[in-house]
Protein backbone atom coordinates (compact mmCIF):
# COMPACT_ATOMS: atom_id res chain seq x y z
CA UNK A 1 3.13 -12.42 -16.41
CA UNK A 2 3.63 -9.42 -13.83
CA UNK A 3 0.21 -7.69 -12.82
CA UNK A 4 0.12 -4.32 -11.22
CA UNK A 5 -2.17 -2.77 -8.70
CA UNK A 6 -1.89 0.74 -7.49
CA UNK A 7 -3.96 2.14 -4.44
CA UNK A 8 -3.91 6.22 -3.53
CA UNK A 9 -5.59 8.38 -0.77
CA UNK A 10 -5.09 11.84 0.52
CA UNK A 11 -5.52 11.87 3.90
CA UNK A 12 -4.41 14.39 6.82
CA UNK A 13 -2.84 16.62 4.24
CA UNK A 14 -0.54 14.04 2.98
CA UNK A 15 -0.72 11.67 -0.06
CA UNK A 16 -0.10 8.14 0.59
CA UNK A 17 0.18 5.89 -2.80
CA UNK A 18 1.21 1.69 -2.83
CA UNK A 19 2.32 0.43 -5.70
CA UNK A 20 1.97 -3.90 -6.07
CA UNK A 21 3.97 -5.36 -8.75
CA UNK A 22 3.50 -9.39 -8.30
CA UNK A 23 4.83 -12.04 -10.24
CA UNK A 24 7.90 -14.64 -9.79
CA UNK A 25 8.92 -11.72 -7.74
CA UNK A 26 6.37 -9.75 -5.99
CA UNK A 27 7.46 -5.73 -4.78
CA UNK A 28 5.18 -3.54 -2.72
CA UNK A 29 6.25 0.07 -2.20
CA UNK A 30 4.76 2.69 -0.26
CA UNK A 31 4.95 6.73 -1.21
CA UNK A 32 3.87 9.26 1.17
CA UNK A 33 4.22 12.84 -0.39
CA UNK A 34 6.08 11.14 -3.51
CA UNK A 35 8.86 9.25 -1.21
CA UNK A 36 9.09 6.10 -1.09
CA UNK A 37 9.20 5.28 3.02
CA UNK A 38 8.87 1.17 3.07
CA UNK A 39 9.41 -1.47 0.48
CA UNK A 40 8.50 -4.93 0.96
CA UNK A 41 9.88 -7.73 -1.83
CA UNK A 42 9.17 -11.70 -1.61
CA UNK A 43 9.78 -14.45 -4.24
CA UNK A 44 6.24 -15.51 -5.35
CA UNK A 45 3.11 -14.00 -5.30
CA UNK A 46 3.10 -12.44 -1.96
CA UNK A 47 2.02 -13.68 1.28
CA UNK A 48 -1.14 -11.37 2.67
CA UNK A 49 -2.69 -10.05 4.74
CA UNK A 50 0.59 -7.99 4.60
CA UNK A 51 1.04 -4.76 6.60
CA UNK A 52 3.80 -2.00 6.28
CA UNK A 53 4.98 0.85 8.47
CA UNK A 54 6.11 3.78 8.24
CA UNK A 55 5.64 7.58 9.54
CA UNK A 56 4.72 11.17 8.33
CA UNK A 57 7.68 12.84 8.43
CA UNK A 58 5.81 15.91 10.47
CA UNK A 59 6.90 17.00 14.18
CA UNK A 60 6.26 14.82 16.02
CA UNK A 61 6.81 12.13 13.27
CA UNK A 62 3.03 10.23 13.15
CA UNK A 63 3.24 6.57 12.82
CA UNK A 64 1.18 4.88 9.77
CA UNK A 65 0.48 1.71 8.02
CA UNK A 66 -1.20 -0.04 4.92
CA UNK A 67 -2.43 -3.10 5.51
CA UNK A 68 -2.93 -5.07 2.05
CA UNK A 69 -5.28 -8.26 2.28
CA UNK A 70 -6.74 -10.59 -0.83
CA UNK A 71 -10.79 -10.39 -1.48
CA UNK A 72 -11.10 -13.34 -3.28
CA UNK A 73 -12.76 -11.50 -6.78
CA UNK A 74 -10.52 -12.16 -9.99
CA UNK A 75 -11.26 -8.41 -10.97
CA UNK A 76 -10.29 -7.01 -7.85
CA UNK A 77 -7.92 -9.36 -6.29
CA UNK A 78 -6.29 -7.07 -3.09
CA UNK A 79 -7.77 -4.53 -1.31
CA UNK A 80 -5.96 -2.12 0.81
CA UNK A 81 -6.65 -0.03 3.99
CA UNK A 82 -4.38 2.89 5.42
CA UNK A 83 -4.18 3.05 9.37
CA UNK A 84 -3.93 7.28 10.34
CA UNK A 85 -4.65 8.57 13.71
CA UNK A 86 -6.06 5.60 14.75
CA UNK A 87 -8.46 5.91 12.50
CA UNK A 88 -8.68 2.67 8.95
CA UNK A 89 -9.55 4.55 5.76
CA UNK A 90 -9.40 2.35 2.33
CA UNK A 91 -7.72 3.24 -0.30
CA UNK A 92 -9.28 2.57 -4.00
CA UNK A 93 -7.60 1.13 -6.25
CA UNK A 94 -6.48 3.12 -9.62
CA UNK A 95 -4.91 1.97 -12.65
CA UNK A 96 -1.40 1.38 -12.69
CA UNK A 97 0.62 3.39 -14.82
């Protein structure tokens, strides 16, 4: 069975959303104002802590990453923190659509 977790956070004027979709085939995604700017896929259910990069397309471009990690609670299994500005802000988790 394929479980979904979605995380989402405005931050620094831009909305950055990652989208989990684990099962025999696990897919993580990441959106930053609605594009999706890195992709991640692995056979299984995902090997973590897992961290993706990507930038802000601004001028100059400004480098980010999520950084997704397991917490161990069934009803919250991943949690997931955004790296801006060298600055870690977590990003809740919301439900899936």
């Amino acid at each position: 069975m394929r479980q979904r977790y979605s995380f989402h956070l405005d931050q620094g004027g831009h909305s950055v959303t990652v989208n989990v979709r684990s099962g025999r085939i696990t897919e993580t995604e990441v959106l930053v104002d609605g594009k999706e700017c890195a992709f991640h896929r692995v056979h299984g259910h995902g090997a973590y802590p897992l961290t993706l990069a990507t930038q802000v397309a601004e001028e100059p471009p400004k480098p980010l990453a999520v950084r997704l990690e397991r917490t161990g609670r069934a009803e919250h299994p991943l949690s997931c923190v955004l790296e801006l500005s060298g600055a870690e802000h977590p990003m809740p988790e919301r439900t899936a659509r």
